[in-house]
N, C-alpha and C. Protein backbone atom coordinates (compact mmCIF):
# COMPACT_ATOMS: atom_id res chain seq x y z
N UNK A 1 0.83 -1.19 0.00
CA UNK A 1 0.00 0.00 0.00
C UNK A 1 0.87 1.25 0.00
N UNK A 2 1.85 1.28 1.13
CA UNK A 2 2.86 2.21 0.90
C UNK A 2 3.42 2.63 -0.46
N UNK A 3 4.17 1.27 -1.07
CA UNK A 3 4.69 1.84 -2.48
C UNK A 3 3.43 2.31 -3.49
N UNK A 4 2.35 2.02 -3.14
CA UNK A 4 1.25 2.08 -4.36
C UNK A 4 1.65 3.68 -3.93
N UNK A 5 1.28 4.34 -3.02
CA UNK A 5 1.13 5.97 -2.64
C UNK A 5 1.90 6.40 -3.04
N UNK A 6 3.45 5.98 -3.01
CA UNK A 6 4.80 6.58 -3.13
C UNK A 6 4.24 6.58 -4.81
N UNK A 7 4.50 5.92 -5.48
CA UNK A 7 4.39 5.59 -6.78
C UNK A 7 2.91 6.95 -7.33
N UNK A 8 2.01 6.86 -6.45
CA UNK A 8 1.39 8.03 -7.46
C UNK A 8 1.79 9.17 -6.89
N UNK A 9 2.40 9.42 -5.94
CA UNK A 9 2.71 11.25 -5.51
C UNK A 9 4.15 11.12 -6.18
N UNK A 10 4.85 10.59 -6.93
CA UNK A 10 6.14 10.83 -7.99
C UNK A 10 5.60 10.93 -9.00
N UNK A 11 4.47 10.03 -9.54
CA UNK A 11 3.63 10.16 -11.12
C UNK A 11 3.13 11.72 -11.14
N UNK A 12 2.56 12.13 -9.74
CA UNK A 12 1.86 13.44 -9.70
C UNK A 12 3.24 14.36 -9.67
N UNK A 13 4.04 14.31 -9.17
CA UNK A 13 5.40 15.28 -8.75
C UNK A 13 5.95 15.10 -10.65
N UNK A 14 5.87 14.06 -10.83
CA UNK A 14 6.40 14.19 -12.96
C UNK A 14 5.34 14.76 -13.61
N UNK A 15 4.48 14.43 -13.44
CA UNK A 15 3.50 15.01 -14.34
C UNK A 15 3.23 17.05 -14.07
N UNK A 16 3.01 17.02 -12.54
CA UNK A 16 3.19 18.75 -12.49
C UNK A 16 4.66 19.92 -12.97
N UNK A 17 5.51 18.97 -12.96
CA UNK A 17 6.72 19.28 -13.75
C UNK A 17 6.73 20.76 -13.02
N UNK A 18 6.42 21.31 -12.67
CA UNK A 18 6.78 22.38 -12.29
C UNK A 18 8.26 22.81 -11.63
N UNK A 19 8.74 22.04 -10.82
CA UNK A 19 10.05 22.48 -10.22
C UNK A 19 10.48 20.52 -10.02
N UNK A 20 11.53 20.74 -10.23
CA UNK A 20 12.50 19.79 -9.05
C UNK A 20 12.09 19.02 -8.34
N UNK A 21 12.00 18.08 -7.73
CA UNK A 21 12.19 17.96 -6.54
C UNK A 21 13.25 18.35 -5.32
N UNK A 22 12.64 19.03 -4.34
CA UNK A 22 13.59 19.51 -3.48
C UNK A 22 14.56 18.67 -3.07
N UNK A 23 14.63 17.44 -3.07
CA UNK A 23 15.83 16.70 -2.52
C UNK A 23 16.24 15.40 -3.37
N UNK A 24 16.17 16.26 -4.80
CA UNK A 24 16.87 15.28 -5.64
C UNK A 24 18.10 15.90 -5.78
N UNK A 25 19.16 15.02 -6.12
CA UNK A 25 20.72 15.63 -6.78
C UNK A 25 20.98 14.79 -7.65
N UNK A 26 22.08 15.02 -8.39
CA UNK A 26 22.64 14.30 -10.07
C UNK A 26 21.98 14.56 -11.07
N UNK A 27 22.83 14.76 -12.01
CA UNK A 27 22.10 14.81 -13.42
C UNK A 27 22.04 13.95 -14.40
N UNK A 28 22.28 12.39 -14.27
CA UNK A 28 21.97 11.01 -14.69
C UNK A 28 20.89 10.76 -15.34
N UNK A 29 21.12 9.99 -16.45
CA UNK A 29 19.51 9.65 -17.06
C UNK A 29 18.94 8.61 -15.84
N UNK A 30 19.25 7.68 -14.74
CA UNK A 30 18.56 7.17 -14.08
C UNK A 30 18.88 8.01 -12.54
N UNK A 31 17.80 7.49 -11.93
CA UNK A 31 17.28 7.95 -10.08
C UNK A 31 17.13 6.88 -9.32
N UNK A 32 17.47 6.43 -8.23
CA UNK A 32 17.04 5.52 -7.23
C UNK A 32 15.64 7.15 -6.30
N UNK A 33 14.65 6.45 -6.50
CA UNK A 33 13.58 6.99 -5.73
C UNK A 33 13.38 6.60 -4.21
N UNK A 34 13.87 7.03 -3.33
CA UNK A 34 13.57 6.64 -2.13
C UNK A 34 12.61 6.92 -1.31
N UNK A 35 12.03 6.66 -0.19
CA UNK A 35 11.46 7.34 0.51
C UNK A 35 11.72 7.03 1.91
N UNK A 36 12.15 8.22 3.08
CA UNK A 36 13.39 7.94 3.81
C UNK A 36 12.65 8.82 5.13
N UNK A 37 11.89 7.93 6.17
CA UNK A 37 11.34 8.95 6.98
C UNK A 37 9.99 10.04 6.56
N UNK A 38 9.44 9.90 5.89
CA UNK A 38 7.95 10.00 4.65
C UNK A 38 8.50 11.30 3.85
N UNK A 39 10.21 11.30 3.55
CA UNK A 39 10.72 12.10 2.40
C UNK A 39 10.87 11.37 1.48
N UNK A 40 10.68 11.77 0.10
CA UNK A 40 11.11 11.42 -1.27
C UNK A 40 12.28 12.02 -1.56
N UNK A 41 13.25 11.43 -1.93
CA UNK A 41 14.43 11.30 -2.15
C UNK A 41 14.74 11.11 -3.82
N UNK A 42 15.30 11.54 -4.40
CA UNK A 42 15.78 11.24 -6.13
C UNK A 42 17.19 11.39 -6.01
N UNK A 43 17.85 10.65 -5.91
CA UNK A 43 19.80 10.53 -6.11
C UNK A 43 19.65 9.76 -7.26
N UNK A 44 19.69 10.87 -8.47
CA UNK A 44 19.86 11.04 -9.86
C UNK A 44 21.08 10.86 -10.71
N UNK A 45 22.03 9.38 -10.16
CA UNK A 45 23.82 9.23 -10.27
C UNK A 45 23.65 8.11 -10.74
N UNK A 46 22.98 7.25 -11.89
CA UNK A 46 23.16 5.93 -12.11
C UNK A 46 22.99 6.57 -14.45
N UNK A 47 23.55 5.76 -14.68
CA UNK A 47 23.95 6.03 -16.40
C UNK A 47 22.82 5.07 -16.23
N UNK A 48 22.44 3.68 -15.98
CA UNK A 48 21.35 2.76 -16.22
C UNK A 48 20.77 2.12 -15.18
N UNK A 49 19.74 1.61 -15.28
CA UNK A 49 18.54 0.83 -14.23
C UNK A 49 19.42 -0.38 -13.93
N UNK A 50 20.76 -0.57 -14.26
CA UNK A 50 21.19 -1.98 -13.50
C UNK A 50 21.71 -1.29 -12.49
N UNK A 51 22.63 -0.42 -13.12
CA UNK A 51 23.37 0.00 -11.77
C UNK A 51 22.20 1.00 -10.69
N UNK A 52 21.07 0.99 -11.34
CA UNK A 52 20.48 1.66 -10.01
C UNK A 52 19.56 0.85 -8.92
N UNK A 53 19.42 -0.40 -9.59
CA UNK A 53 19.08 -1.20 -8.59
C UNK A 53 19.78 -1.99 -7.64
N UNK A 54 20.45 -2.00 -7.53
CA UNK A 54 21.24 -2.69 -6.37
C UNK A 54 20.69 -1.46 -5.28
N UNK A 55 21.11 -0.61 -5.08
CA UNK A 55 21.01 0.71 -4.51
C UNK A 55 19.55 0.11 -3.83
N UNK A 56 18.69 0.25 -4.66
CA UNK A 56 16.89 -0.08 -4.14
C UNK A 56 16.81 -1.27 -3.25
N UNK A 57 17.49 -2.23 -4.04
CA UNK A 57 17.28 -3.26 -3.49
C UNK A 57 17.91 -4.10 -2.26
N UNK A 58 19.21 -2.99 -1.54
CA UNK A 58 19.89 -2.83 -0.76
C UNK A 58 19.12 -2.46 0.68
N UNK A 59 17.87 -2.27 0.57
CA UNK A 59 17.23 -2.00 1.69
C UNK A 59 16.99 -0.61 1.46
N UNK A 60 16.83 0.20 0.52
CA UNK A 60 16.23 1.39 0.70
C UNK A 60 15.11 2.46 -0.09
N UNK A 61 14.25 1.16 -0.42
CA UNK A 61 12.66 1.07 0.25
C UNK A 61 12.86 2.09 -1.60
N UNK A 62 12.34 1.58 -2.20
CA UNK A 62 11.95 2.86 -3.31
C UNK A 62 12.02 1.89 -4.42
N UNK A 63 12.53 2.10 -5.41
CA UNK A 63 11.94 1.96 -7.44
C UNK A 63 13.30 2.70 -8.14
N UNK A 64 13.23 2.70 -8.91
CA UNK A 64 14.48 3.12 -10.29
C UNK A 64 13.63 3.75 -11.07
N UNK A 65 13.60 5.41 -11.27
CA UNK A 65 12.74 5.96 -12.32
C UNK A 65 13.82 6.55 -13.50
N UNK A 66 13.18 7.04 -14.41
CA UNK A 66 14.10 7.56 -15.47
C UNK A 66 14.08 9.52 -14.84
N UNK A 67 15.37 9.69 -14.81
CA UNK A 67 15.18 11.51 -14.88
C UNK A 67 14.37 12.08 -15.24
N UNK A 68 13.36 12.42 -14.95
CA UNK A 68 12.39 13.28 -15.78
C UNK A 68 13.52 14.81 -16.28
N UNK A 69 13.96 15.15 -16.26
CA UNK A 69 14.88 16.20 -16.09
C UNK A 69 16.32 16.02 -16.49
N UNK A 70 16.76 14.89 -17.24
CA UNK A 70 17.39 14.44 -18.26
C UNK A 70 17.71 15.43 -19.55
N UNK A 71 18.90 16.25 -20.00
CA UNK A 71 19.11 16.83 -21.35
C UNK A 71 19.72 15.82 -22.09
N UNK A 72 20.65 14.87 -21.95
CA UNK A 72 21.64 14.38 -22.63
C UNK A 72 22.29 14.69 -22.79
N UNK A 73 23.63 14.46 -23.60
CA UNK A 73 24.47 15.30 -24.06
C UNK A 73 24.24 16.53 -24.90
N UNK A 74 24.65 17.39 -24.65
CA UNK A 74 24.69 18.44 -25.87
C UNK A 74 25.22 17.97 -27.06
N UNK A 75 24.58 18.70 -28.44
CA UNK A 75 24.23 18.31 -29.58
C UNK A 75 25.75 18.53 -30.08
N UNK A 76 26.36 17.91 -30.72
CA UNK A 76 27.35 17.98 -31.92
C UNK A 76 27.25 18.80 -32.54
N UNK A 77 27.75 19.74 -32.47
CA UNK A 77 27.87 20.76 -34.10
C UNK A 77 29.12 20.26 -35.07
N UNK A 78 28.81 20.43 -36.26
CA UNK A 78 29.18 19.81 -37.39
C UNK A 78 30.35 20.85 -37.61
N UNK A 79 31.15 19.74 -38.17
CA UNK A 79 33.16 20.88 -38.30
C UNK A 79 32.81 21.85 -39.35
N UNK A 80 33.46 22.57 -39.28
CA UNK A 80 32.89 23.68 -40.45
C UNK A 80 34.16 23.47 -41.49
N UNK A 81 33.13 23.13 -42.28
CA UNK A 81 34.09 22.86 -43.54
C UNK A 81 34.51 24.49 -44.49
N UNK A 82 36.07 24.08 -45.09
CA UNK A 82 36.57 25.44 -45.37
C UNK A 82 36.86 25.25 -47.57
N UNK A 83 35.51 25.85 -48.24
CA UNK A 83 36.06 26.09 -49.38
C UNK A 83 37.31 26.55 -50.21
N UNK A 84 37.60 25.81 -51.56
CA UNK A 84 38.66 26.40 -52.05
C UNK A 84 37.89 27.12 -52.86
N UNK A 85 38.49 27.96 -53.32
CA UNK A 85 37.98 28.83 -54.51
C UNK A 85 39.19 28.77 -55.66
């Protein structure tokens, strides 16, 4: 019952997109989601869902979401090529 709740007040916290979460950090495409004392927690430091589950499944109570707040890398700009004339 717990995780069912946790699970829709993060669906509601992604979907209002409005800010952050106050006590997320990293800028990782994956999050270990915790919830730690009835705080939600996002430590946003895993490149993929393998390496972020151990973390969860270590005893600290939460799920593996994707960053909502994810850029990727910045885009490649293309070499600038130099005409002969």
């Amino acid at each position: 019952m717990t995780r069912i709740l946790l699970m829709v007040a993060v669906a509601a916290a992604a979907l209002a997109g409005a800010q952050r979460p106050a006590q997320a950090y990293g800028e990782k495409p994956w999050c270990a989601v915790t919830n730690e004392g009835g705080d939600v927690h996002w430590s946003c430091e895993y490149d993929s869902v393998e390496q972020c589950a151990p973390v969860v499944a270590a005893g600290s109570r939460g799920f593996c979401n994707q960053n909502p707040y994810y850029q990727g890398p910045a885009p490649r700009r293309p070499a600038a090529r130099h005409r002969r004339y």
